[in-house]
N, C-alpha and C. Protein backbone atom coordinates (compact mmCIF):
# COMPACT_ATOMS: atom_id res chain seq x y z
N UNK A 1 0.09 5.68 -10.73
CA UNK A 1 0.26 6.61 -9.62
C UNK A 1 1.41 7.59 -9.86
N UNK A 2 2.63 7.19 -10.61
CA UNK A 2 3.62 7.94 -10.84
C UNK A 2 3.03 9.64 -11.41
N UNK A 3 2.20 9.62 -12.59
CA UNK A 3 1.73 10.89 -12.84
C UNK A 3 0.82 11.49 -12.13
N UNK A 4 0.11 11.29 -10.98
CA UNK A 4 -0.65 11.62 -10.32
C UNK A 4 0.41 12.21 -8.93
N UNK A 5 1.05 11.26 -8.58
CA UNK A 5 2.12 11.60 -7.98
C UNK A 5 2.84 12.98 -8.24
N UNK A 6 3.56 13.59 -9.22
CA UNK A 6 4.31 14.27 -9.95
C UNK A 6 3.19 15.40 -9.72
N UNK A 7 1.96 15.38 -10.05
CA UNK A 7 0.79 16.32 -10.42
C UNK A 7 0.55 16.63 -8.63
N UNK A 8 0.91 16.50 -7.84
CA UNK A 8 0.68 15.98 -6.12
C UNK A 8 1.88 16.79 -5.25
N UNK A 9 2.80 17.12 -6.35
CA UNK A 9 3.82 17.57 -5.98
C UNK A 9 4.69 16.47 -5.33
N UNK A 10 4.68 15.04 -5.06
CA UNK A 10 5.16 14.32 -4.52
C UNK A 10 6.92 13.73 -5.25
N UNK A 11 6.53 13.97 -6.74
CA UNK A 11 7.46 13.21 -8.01
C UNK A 11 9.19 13.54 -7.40
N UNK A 12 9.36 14.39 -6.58
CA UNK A 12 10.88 14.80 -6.09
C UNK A 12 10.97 13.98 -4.92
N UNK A 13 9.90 13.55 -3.97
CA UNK A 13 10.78 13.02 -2.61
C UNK A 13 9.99 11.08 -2.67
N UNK A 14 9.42 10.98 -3.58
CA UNK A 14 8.77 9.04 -3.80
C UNK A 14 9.79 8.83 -5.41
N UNK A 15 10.01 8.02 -4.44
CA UNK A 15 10.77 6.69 -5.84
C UNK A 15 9.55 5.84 -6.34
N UNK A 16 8.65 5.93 -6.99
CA UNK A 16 7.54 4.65 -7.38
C UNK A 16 8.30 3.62 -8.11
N UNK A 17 8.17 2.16 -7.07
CA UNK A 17 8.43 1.17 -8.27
C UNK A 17 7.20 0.19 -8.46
N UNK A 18 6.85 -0.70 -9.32
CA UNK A 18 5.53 -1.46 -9.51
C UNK A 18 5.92 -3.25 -10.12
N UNK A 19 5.27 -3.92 -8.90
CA UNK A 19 5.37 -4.96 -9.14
C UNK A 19 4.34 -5.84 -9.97
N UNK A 20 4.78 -6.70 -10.62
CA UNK A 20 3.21 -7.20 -11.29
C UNK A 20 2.86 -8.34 -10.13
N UNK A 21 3.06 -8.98 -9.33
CA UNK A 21 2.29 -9.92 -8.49
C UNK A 21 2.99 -9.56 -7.17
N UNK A 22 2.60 -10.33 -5.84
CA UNK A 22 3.41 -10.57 -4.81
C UNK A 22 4.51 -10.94 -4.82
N UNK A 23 4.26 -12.03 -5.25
CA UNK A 23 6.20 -12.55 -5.63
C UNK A 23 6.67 -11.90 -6.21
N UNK A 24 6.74 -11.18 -7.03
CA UNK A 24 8.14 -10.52 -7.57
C UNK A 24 8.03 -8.95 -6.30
N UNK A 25 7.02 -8.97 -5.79
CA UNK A 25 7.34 -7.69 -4.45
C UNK A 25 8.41 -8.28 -3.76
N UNK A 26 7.94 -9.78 -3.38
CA UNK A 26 8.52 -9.78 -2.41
C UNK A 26 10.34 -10.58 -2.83
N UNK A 27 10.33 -10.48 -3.80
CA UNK A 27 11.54 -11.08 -4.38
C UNK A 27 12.51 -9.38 -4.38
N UNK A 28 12.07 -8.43 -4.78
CA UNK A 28 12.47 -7.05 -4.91
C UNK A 28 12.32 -6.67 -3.68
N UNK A 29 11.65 -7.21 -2.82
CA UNK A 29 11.88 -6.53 -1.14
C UNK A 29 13.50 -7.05 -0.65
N UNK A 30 13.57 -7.57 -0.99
CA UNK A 30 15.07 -8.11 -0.40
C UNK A 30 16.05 -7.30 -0.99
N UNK A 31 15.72 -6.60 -1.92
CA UNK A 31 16.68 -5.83 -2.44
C UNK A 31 16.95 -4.61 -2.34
N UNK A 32 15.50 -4.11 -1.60
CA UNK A 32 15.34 -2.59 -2.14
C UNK A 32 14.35 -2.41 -0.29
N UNK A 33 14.54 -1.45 0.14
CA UNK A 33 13.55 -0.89 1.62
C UNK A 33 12.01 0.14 1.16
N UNK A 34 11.21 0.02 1.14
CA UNK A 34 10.35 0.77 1.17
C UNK A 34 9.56 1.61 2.15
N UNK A 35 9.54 3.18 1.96
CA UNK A 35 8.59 3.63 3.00
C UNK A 35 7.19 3.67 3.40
N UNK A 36 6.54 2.96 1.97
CA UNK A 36 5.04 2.93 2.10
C UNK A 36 4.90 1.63 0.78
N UNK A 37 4.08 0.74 0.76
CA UNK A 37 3.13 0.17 0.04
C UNK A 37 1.93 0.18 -0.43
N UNK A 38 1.46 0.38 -1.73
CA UNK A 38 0.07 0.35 -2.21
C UNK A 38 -0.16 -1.16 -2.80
N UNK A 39 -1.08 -1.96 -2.04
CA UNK A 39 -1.54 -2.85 -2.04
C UNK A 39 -3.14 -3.48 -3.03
N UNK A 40 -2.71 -3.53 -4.05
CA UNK A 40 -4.46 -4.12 -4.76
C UNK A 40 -4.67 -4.92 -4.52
N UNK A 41 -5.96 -5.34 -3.97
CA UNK A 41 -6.74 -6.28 -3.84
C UNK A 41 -6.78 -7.29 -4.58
N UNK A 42 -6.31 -7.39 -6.43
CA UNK A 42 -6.92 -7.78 -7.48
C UNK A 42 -4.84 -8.79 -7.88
N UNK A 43 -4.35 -8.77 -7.00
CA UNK A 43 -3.24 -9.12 -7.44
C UNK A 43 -3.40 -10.60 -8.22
N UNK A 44 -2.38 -10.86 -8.91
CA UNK A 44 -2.57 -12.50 -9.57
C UNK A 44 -2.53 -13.49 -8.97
N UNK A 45 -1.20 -13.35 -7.89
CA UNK A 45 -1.02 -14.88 -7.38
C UNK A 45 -1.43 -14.10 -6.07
N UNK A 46 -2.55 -13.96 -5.94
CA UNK A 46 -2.91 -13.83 -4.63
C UNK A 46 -4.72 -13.72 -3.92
N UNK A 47 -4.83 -14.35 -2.78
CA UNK A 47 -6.21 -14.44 -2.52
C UNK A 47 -6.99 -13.28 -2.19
N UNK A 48 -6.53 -12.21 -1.92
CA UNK A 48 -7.43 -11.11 -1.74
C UNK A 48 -6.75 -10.34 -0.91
N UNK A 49 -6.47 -9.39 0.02
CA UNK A 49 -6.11 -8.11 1.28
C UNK A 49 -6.05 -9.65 2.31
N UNK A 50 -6.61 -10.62 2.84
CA UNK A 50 -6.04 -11.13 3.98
C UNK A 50 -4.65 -12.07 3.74
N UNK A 51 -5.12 -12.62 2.57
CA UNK A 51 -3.89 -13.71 1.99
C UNK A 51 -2.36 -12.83 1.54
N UNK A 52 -2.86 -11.64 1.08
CA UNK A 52 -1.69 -10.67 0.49
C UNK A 52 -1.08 -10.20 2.26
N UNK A 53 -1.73 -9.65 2.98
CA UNK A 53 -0.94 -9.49 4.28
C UNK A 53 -0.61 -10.57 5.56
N UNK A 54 -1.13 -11.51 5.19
CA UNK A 54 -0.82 -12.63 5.89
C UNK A 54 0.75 -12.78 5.53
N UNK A 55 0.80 -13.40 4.32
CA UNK A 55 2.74 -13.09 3.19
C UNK A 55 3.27 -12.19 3.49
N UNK A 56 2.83 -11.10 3.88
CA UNK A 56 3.58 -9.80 4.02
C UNK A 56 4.06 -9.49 5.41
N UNK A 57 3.14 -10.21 6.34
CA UNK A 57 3.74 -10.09 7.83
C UNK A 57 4.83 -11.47 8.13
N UNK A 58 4.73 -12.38 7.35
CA UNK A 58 5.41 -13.51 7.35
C UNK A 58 6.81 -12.81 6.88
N UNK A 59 6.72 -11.98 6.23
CA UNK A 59 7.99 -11.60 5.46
C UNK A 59 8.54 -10.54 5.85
N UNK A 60 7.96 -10.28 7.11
CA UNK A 60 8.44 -9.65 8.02
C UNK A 60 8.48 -7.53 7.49
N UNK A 61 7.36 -7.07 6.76
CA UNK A 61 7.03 -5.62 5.97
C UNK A 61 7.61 -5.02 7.26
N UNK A 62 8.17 -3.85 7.03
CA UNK A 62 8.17 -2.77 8.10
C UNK A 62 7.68 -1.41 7.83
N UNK A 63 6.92 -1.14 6.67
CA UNK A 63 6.36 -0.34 6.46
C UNK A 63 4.92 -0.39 5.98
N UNK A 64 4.05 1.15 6.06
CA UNK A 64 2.87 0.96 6.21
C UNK A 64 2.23 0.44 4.74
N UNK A 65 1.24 -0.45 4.77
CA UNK A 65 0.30 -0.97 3.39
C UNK A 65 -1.03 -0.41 3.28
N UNK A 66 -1.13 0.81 2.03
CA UNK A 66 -2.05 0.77 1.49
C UNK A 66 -2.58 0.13 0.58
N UNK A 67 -4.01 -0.14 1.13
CA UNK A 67 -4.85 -1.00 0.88
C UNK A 67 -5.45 -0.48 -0.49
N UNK A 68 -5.80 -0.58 -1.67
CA UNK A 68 -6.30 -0.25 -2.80
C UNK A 68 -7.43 -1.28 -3.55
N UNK A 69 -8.83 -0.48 -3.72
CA UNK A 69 -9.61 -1.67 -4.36
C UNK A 69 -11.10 -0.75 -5.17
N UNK A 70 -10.86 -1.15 -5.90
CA UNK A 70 -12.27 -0.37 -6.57
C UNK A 70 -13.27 -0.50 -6.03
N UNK A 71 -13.27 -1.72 -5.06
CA UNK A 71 -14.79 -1.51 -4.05
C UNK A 71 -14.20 -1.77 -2.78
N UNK A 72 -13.63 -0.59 -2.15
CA UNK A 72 -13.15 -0.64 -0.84
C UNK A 72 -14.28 -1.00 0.43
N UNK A 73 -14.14 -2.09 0.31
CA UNK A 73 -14.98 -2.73 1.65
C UNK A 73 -14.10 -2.85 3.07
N UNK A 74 -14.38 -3.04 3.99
CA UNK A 74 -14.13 -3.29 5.36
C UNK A 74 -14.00 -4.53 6.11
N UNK A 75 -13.67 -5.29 5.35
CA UNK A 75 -13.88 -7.39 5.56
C UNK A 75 -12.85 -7.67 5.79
N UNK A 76 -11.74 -6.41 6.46
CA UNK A 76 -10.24 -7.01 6.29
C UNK A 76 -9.79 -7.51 7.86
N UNK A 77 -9.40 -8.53 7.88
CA UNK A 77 -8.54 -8.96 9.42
C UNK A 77 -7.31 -7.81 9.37
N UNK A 78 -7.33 -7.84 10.86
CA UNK A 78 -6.42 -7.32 11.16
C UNK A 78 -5.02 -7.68 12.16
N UNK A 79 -5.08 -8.90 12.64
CA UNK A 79 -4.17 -9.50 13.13
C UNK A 79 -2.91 -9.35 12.69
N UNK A 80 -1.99 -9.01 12.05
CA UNK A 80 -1.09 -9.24 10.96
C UNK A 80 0.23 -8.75 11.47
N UNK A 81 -0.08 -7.12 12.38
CA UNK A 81 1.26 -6.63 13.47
C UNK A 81 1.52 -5.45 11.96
N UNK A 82 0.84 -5.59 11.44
CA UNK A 82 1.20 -4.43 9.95
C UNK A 82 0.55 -2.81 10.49
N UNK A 83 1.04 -2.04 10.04
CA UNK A 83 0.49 -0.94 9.53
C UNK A 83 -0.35 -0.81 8.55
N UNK A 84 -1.61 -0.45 8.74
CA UNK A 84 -2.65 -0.88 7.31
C UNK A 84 -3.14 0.11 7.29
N UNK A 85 -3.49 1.28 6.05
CA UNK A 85 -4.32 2.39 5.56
C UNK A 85 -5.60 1.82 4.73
N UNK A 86 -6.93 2.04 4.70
CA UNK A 86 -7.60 1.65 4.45
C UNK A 86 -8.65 0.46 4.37
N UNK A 87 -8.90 -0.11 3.70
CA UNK A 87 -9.27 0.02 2.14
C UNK A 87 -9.42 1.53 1.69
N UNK A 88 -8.73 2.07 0.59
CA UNK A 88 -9.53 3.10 -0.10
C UNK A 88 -9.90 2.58 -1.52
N UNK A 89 -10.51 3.17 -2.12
CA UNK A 89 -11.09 3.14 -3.84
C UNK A 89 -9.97 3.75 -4.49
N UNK A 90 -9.68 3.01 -5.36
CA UNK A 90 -9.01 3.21 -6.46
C UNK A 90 -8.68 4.61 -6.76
N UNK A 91 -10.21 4.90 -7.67
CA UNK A 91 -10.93 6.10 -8.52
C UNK A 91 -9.97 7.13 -7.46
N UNK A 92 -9.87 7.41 -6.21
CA UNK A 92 -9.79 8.24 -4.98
C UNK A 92 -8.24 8.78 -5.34
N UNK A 93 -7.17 7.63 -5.78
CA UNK A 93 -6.09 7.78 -5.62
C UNK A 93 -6.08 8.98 -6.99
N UNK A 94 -6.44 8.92 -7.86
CA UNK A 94 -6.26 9.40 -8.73
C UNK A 94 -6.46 11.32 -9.04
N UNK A 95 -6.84 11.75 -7.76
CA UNK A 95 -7.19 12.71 -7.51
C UNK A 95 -5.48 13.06 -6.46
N UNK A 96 -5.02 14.11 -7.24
CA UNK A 96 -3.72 14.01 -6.39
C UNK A 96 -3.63 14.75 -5.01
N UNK A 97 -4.79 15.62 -4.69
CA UNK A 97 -4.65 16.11 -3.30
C UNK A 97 -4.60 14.84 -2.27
N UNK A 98 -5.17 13.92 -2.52
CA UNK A 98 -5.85 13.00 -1.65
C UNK A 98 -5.27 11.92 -1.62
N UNK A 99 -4.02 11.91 -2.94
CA UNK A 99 -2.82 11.21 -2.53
C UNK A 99 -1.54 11.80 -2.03
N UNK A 100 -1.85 12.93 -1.77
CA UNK A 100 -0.91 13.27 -1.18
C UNK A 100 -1.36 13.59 0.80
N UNK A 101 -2.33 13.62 1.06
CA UNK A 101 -2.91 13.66 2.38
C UNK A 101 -2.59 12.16 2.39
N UNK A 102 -3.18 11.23 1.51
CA UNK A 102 -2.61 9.85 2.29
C UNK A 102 -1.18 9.37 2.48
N UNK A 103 -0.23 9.98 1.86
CA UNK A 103 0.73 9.79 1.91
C UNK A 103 1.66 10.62 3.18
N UNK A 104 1.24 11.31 3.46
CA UNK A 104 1.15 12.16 4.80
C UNK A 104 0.40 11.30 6.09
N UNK A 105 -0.71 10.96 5.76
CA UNK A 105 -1.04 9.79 6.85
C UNK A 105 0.18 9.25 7.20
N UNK A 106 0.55 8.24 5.73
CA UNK A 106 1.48 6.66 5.78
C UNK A 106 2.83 7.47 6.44
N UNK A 107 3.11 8.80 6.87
CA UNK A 107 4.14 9.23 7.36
C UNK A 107 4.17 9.65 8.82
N UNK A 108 2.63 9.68 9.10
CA UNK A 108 2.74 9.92 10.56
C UNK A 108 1.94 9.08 11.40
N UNK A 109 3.00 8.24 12.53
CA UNK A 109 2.17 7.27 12.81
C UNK A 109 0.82 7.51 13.94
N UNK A 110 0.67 8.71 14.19
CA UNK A 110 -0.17 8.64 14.93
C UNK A 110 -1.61 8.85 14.11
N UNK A 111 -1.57 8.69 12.50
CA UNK A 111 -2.57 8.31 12.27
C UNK A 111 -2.80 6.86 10.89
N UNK A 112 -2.36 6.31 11.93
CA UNK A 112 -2.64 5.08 11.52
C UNK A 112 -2.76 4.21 12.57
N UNK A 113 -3.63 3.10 11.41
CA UNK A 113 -4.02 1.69 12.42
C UNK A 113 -3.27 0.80 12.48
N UNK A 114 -2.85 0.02 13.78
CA UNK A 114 -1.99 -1.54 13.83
C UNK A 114 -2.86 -2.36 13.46
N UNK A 115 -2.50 -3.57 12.18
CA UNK A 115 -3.56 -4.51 12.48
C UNK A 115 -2.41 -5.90 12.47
């Protein structure tokens, strides 16, 4: 996302950092505040978008989670008290207008969903 980012015009006001599993997110959340999350579906130590935000509301996130999955389906609970964008497709992010409209979403809350 970093070069897509940059190509988005975004590369001056997002810090991108990238975790390889949940745990080390959430080991680096304690250290560091984030204004938005991109969330894959496909993580290692993790069961899928409900098990990954279930951990994430336990751990008390205060910012919004995008949802990321090469087959963005709609099977997601929403109980969680999170801010949740999507599911979107992958392929989608990679197109930088359309990460930068979502990133404009994840900034204004009146368009986003509580789940």
């Amino acid at each position: 996302l970093r070069g897509i980012a940059e190509i988005a015009g975004l590369g001056d006001t997002m810090d991108l950092t990238a975790f390889r599993s949940l745990g080390d997110f959430l080991s680096g959340a304690g250290r560091s505040t984030f204004d938005l999350v991109f969330l894959d579906r496909r993580l290692p130590d993790s069961e899928g978008f409900n098990a990954a935000l279930a951990t994430l509301s336990q751990a008390r996130l205060a910012c919004p989670v995008v949802l990321m999955s090469a087959h963005a389906g709609k099977d997601i609970a929403r109980p969680y008290g999170l801010t949740i964008i999507g599911p979107v497709d992958k392929l989608e992010l990679t197109q930088p207008e359309y990460l930068k409209r979502l990133v404009e979403q994840a900034k204004n809350p009146a368009n986003q969903r509580n789940g």
